[in-house]
PDB file of N, CA and C in Angstrom:
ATOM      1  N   UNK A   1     -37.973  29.376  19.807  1.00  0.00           N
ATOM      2  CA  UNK A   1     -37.421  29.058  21.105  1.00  0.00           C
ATOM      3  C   UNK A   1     -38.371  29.576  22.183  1.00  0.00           C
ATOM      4  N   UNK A   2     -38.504  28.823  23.525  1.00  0.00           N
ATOM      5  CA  UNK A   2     -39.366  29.588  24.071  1.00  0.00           C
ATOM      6  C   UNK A   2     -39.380  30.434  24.843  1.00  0.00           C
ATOM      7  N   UNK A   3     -39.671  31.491  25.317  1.00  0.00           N
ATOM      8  CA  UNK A   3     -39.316  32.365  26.033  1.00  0.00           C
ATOM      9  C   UNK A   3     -39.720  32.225  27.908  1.00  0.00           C
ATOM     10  N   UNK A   4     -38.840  31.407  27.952  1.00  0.00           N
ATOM     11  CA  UNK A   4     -38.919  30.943  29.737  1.00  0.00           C
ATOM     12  C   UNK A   4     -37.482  30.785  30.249  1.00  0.00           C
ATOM     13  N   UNK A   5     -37.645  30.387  31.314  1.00  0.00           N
ATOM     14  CA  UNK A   5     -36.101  30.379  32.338  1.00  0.00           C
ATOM     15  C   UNK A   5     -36.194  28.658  32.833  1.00  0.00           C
ATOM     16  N   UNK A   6     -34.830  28.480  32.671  1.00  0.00           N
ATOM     17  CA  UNK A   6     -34.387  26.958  33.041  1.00  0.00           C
ATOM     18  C   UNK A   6     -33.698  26.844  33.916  1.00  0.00           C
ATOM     19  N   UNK A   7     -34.026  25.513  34.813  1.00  0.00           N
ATOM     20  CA  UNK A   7     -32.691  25.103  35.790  1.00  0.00           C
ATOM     21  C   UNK A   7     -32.527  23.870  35.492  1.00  0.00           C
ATOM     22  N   UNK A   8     -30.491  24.311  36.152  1.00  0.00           N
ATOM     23  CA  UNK A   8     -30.312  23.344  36.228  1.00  0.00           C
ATOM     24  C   UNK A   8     -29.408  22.985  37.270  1.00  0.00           C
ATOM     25  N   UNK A   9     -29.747  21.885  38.086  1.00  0.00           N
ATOM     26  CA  UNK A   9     -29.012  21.557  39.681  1.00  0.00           C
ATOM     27  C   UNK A   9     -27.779  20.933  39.405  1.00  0.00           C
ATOM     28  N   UNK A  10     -26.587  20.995  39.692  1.00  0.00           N
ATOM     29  CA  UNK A  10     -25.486  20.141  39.332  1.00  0.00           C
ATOM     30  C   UNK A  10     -24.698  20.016  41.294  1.00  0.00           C
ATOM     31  N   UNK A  11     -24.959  18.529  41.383  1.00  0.00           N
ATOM     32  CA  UNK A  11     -24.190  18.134  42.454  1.00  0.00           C
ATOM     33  C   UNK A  11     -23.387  17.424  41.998  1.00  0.00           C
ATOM     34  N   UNK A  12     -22.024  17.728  43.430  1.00  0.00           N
ATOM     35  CA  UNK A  12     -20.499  17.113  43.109  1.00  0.00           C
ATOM     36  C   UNK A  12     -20.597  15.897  43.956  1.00  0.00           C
ATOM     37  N   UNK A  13     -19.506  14.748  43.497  1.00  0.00           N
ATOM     38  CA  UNK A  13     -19.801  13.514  44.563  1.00  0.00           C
ATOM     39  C   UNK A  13     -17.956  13.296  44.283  1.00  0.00           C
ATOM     40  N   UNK A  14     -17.619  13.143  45.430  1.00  0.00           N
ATOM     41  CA  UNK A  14     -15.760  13.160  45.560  1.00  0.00           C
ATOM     42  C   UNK A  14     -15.337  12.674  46.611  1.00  0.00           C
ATOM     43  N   UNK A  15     -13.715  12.092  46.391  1.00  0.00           N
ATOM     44  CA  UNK A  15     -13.629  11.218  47.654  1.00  0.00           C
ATOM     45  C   UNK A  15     -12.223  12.220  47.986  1.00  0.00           C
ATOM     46  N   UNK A  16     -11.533  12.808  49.357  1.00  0.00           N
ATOM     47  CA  UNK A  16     -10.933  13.675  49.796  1.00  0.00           C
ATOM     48  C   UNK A  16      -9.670  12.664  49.819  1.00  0.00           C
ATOM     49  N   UNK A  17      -8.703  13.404  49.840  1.00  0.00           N
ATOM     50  CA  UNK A  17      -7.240  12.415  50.263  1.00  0.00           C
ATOM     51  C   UNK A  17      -7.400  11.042  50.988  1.00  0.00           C
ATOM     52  N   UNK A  18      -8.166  11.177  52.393  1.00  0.00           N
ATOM     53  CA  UNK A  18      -8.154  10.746  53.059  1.00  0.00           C
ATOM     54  C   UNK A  18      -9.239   9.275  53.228  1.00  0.00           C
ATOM     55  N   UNK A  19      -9.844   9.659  52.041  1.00  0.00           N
ATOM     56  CA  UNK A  19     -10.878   8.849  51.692  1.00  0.00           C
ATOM     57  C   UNK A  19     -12.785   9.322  52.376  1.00  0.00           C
ATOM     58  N   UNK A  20     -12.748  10.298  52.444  1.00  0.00           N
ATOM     59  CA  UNK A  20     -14.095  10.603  53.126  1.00  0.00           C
ATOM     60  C   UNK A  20     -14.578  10.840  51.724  1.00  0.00           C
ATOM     61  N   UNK A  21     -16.005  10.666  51.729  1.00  0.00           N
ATOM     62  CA  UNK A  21     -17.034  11.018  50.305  1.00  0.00           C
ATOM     63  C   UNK A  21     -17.719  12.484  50.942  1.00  0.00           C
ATOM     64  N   UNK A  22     -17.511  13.242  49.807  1.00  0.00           N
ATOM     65  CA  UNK A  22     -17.777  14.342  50.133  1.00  0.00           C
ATOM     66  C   UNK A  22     -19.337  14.586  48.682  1.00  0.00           C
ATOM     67  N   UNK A  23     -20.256  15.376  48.956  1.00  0.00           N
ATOM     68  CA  UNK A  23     -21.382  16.062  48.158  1.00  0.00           C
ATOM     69  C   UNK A  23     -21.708  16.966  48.328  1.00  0.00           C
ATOM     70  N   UNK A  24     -21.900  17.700  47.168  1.00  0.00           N
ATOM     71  CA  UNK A  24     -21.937  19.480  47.412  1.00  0.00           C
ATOM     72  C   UNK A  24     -22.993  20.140  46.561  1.00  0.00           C
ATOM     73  N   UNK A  25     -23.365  20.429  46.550  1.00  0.00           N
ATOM     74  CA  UNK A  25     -23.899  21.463  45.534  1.00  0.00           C
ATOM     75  C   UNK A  25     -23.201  22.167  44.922  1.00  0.00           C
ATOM     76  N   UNK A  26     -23.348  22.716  43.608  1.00  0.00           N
ATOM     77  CA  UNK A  26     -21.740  22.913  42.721  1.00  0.00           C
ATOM     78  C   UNK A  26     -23.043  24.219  42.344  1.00  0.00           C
ATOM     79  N   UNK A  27     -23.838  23.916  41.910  1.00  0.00           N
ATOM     80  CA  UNK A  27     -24.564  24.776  41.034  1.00  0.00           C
ATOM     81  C   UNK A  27     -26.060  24.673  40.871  1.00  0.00           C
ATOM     82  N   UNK A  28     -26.872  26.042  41.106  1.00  0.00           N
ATOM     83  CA  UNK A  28     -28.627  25.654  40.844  1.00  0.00           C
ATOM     84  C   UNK A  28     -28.600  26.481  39.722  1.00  0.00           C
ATOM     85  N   UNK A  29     -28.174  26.510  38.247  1.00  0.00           N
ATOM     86  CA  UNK A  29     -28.150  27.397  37.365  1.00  0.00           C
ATOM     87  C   UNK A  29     -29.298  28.250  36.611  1.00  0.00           C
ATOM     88  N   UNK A  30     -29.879  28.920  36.657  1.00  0.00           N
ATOM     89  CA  UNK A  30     -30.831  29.524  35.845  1.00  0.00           C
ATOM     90  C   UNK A  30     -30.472  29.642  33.977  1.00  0.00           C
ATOM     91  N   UNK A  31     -30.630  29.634  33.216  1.00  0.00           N
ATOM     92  CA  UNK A  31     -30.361  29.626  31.732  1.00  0.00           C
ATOM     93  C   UNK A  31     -31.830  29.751  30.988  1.00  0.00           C
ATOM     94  N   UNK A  32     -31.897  30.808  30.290  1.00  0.00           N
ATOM     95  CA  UNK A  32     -32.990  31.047  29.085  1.00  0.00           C
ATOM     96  C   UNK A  32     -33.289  30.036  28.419  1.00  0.00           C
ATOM     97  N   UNK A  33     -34.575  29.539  28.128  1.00  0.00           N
ATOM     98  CA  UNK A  33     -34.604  28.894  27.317  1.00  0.00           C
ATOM     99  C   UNK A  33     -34.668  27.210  27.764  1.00  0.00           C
ATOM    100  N   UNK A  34     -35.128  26.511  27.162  1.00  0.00           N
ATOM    101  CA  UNK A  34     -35.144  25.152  27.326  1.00  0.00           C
ATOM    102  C   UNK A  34     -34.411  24.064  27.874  1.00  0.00           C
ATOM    103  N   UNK A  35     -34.398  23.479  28.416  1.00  0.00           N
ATOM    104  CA  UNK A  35     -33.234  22.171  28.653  1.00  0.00           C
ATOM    105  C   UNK A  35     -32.728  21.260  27.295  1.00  0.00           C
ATOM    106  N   UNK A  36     -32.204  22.019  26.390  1.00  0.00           N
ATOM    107  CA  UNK A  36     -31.605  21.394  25.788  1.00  0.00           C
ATOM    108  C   UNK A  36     -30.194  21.137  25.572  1.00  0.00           C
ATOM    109  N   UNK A  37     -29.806  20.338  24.729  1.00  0.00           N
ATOM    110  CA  UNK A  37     -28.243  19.867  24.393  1.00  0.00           C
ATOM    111  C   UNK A  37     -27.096  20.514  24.955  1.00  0.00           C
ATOM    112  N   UNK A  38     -27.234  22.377  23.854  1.00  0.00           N
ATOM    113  CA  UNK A  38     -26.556  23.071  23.999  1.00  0.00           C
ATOM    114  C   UNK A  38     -26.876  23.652  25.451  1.00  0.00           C
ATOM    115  N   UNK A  39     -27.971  24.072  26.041  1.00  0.00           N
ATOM    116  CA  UNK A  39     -27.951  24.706  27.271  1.00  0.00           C
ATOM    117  C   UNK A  39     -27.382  24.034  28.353  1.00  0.00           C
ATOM    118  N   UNK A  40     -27.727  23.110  28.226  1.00  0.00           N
ATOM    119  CA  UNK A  40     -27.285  22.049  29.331  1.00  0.00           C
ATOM    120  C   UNK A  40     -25.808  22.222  29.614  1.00  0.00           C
ATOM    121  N   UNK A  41     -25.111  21.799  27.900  1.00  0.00           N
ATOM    122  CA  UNK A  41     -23.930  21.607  28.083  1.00  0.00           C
ATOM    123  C   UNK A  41     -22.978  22.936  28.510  1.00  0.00           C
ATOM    124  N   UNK A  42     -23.881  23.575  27.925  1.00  0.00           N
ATOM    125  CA  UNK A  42     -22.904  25.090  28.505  1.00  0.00           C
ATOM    126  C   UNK A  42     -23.128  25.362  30.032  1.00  0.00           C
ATOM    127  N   UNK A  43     -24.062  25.719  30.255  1.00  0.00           N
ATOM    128  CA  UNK A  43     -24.423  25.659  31.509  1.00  0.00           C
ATOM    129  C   UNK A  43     -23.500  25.245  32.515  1.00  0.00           C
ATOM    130  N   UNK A  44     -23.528  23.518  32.488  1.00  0.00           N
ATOM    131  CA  UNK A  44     -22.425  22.569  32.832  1.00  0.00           C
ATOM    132  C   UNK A  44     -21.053  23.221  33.107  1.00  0.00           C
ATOM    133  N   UNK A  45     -20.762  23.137  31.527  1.00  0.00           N
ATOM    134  CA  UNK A  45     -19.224  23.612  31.539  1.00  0.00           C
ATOM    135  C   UNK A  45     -18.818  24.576  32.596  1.00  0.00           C
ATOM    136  N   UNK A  46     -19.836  26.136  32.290  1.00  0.00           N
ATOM    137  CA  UNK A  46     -19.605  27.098  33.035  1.00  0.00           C
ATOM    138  C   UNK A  46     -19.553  26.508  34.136  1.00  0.00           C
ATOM    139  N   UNK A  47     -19.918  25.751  34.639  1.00  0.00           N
ATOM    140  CA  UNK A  47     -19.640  25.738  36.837  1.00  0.00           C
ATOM    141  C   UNK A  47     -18.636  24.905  36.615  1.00  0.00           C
ATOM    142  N   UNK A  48     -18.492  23.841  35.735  1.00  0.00           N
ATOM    143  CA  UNK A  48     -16.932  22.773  35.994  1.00  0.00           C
ATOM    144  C   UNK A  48     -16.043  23.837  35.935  1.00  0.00           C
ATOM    145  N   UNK A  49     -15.782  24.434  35.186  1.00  0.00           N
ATOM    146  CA  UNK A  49     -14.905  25.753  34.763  1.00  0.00           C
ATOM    147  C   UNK A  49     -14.886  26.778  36.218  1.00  0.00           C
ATOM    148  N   UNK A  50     -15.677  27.055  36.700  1.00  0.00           N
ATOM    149  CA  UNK A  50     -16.196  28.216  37.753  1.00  0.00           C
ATOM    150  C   UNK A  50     -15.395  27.636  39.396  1.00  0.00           C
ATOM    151  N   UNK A  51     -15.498  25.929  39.410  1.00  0.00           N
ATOM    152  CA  UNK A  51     -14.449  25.776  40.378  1.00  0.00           C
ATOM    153  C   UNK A  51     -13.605  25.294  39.775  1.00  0.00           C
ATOM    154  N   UNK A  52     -12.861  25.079  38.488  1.00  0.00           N
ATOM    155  CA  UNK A  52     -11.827  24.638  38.249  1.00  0.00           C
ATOM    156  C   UNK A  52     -11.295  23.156  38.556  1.00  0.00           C
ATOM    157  N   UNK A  53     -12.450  22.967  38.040  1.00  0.00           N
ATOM    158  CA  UNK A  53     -12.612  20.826  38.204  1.00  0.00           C
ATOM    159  C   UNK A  53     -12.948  20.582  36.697  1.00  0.00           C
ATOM    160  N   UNK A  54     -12.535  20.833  35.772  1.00  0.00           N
ATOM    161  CA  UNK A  54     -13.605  20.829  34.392  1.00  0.00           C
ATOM    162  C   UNK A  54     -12.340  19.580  34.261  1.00  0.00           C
ATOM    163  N   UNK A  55     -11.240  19.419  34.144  1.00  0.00           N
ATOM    164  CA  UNK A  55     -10.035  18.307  33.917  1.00  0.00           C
ATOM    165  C   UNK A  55     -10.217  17.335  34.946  1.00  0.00           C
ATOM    166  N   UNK A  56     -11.392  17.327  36.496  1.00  0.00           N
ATOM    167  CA  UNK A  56     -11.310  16.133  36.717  1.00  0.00           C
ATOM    168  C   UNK A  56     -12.729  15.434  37.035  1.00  0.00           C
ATOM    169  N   UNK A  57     -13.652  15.923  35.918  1.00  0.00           N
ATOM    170  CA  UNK A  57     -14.729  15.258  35.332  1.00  0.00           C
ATOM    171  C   UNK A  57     -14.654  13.894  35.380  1.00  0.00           C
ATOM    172  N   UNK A  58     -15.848  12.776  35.900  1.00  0.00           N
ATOM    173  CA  UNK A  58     -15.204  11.590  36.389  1.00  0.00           C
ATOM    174  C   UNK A  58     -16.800  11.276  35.589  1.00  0.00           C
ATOM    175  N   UNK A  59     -17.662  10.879  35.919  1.00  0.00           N
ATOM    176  CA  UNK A  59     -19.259  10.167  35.170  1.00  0.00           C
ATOM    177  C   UNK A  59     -20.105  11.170  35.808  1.00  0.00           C
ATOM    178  N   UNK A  60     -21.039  11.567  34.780  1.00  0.00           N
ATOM    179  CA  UNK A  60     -22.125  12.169  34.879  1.00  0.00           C
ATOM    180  C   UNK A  60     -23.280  11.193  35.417  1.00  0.00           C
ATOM    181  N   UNK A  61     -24.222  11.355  36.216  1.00  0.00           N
ATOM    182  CA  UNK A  61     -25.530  10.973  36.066  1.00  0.00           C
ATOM    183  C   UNK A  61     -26.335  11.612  36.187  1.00  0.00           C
ATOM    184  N   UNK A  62     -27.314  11.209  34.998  1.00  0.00           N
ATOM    185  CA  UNK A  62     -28.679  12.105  34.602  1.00  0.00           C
ATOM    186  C   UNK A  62     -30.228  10.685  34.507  1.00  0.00           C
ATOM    187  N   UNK A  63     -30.823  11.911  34.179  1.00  0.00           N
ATOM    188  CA  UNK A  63     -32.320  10.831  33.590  1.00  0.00           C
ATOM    189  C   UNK A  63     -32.076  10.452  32.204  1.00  0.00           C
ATOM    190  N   UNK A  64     -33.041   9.682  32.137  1.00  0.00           N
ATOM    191  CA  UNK A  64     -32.775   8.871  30.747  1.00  0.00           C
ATOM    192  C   UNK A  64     -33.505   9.665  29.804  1.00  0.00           C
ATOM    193  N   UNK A  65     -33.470  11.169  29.749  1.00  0.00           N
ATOM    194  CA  UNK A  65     -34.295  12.061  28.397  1.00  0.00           C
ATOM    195  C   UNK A  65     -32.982  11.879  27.468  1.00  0.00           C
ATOM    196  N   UNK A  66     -33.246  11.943  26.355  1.00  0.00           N
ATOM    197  CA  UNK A  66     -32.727  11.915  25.115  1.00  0.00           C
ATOM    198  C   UNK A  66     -31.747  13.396  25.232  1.00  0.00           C
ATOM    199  N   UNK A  67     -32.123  14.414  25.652  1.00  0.00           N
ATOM    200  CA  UNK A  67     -31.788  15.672  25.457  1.00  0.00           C
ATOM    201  C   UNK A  67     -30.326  15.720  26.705  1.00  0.00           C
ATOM    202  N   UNK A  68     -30.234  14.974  27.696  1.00  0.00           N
ATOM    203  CA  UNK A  68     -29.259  14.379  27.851  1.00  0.00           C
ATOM    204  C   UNK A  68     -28.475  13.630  27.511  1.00  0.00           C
ATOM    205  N   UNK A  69     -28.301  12.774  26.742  1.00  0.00           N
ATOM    206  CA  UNK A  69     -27.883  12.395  25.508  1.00  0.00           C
ATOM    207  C   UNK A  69     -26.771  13.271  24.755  1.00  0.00           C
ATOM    208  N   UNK A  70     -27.604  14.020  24.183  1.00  0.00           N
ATOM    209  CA  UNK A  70     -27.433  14.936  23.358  1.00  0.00           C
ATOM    210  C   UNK A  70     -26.425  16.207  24.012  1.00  0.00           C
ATOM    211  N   UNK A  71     -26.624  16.386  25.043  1.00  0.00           N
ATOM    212  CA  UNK A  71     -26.439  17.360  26.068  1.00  0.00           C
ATOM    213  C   UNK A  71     -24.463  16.776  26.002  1.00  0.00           C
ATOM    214  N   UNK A  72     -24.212  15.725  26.864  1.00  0.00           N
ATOM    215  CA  UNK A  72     -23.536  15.101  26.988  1.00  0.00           C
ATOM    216  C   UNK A  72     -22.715  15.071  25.658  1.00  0.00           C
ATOM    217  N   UNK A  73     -22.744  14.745  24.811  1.00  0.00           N
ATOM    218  CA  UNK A  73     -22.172  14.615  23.330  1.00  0.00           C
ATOM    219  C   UNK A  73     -21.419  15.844  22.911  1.00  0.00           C
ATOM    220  N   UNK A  74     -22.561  17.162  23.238  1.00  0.00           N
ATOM    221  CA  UNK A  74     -21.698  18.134  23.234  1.00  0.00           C
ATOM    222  C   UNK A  74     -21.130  19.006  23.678  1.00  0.00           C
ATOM    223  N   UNK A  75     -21.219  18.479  24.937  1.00  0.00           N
ATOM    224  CA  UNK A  75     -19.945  18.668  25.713  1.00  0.00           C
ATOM    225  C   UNK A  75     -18.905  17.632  25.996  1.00  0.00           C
ATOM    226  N   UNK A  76     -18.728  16.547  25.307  1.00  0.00           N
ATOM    227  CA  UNK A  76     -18.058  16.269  24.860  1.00  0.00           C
ATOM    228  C   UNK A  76     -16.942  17.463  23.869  1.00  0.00           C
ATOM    229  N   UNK A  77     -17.836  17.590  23.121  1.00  0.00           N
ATOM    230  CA  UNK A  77     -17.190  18.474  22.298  1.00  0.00           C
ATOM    231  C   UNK A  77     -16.506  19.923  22.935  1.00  0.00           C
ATOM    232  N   UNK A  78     -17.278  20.412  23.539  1.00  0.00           N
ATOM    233  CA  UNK A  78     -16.391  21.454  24.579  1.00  0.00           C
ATOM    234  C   UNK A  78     -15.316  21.204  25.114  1.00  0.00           C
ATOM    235  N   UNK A  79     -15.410  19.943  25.670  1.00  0.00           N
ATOM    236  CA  UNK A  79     -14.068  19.167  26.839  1.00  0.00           C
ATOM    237  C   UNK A  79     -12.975  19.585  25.678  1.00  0.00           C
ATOM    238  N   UNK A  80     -13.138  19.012  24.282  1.00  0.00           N
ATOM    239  CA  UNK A  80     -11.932  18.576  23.640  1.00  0.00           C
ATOM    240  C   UNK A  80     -11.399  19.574  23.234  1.00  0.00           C
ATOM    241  N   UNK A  81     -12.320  21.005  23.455  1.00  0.00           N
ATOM    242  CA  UNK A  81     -11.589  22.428  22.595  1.00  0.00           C
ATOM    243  C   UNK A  81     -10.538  22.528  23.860  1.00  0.00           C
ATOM    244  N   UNK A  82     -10.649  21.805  25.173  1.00  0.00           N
ATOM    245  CA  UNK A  82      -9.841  21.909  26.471  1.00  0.00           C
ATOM    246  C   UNK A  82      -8.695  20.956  26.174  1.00  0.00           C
ATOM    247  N   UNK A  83      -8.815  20.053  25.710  1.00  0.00           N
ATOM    248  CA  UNK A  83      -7.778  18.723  25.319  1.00  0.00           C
ATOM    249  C   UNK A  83      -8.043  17.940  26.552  1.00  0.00           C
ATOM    250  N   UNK A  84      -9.659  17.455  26.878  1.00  0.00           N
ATOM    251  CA  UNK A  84     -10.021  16.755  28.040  1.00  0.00           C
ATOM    252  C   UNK A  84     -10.719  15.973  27.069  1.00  0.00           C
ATOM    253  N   UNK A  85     -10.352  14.719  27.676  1.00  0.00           N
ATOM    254  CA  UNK A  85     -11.075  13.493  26.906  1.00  0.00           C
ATOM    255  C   UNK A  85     -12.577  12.770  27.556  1.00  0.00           C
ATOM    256  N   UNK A  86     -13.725  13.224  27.249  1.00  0.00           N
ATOM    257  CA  UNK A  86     -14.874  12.797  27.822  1.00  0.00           C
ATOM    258  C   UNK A  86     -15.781  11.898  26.767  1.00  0.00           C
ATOM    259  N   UNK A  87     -15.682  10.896  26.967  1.00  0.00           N
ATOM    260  CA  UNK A  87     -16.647   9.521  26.435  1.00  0.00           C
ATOM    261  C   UNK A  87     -17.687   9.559  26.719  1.00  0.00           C
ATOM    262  N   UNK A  88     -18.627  10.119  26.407  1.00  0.00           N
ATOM    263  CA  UNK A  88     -20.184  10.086  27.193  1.00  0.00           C
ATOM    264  C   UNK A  88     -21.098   8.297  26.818  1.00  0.00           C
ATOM    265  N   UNK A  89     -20.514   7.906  25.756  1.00  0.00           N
ATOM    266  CA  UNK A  89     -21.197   6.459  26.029  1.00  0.00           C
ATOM    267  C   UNK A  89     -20.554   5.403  27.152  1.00  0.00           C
ATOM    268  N   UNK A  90     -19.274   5.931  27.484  1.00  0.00           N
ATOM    269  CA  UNK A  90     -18.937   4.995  28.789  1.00  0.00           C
ATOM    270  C   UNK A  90     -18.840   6.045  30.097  1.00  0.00           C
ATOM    271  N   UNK A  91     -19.368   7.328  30.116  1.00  0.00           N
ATOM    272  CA  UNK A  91     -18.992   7.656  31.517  1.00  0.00           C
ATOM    273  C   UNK A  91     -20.384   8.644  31.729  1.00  0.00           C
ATOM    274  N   UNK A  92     -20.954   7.888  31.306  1.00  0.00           N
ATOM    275  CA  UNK A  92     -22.885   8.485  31.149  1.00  0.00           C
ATOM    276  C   UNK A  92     -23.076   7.516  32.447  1.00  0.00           C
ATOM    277  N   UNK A  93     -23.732   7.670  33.764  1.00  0.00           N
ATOM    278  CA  UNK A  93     -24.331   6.788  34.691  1.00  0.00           C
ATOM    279  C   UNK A  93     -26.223   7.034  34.483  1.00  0.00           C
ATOM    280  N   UNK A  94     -26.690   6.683  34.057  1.00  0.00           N
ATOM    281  CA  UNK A  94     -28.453   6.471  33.893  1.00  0.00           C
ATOM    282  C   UNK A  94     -28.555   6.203  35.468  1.00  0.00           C
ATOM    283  N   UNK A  95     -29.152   7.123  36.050  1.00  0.00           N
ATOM    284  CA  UNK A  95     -29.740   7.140  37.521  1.00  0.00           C
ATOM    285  C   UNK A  95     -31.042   6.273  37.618  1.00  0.00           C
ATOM    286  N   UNK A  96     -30.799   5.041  38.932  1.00  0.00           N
ATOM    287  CA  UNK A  96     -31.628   3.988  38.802  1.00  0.00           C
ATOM    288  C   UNK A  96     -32.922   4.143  39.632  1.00  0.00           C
ATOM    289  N   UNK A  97     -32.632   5.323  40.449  1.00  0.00           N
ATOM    290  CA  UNK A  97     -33.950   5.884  41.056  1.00  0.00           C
ATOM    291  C   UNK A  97     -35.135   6.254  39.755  1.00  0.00           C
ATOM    292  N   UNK A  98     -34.802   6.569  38.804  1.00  0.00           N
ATOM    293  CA  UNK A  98     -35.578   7.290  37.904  1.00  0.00           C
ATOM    294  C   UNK A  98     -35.948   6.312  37.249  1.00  0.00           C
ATOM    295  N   UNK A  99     -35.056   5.228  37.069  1.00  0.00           N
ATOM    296  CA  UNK A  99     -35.205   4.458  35.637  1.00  0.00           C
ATOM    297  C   UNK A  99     -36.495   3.564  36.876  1.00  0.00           C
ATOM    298  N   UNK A 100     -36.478   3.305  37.691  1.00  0.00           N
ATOM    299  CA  UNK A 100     -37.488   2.399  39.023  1.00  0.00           C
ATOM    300  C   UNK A 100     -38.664   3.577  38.878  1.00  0.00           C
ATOM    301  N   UNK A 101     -38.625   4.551  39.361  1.00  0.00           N
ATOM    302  CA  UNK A 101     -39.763   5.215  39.229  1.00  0.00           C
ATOM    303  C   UNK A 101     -40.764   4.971  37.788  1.00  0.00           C
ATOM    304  N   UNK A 102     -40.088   4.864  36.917  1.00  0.00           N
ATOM    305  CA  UNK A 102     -40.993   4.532  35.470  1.00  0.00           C
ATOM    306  C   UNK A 102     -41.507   3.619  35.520  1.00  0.00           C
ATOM    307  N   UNK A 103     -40.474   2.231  35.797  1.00  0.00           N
ATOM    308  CA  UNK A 103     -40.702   0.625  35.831  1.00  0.00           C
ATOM    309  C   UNK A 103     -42.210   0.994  36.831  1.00  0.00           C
ATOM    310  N   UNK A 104     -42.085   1.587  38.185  1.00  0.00           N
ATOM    311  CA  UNK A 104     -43.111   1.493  38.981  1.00  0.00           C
ATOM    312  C   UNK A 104     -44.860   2.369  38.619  1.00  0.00           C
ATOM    313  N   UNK A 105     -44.394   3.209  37.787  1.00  0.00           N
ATOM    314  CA  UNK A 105     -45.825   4.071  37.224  1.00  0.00           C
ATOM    315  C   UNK A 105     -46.109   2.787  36.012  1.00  0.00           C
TER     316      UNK A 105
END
C-alpha cells in the first residue's frame, strides 16, 4: 500500500422546500492511502453519516475510473448494513465534463 495521503472533495446538490437548488461543500477529506474502492467508500459514508443525509442519498457523480466503480459497489454494501437501498448501476451519473475532456485530448 502506499504510504501517501488522499483526497477526497464531496459536494452536495439539493433542492430546499421551496424549490431553490442549493450546493455545498459537504467534505475535502484527507484518508491514507490511495483512492481506492474501500477508501473512497468509507470516506464517503463517514460525511453522509457526519450530516445525517446517508438515507437521502439521491445519484452520485464521479469520473469514469474504474476504482469508482468499485468504490460505489461497496458502498453499496455499507448502505445495506443501514437498510438503505443504493443501486450504483442506475444511480451512478458519469460526469460529462470529463467524459468531453477525453473525447477532446
Amino acid at each position: 500500500m502506499p504510504n501517501h495521503h488522499s483526497i477526497l472533495g464531496i459536494v452536495g446538490h439539493w433542492a430546499t422546500d421551496g424549490g431553490q437548488l442549493v450546493s455545498a461543500m459537504l467534505g475535502f477529506r484527507r484518508f491514507f492511502g490511495s483512492h481506492s474502492r474501500a477508501n473512497i467508500a468509507e470516506t464517503l459514508i463517514k460525511v453522509l453519516d457526519t450530516y445525517q443525509i446517508t438515507s437521502k442519498l439521491g445519484y452520485i457523480t464521479t469520473n469514469n475510473a474504474t476504482n469508482n466503480d468499485m468504490a460505489l459497489i461497496k458502498l453499496s454494501k455499507l448502505l445495506a448494513l443501514q437498510n438503505i437501498l443504493f443501486k450504483p448501476e442506475i444511480m451512478r451519473v458519469r460526469c460529462f465534463g470529463h467524459i468531453l475532456n477525453l473525447v477532446v485530448k
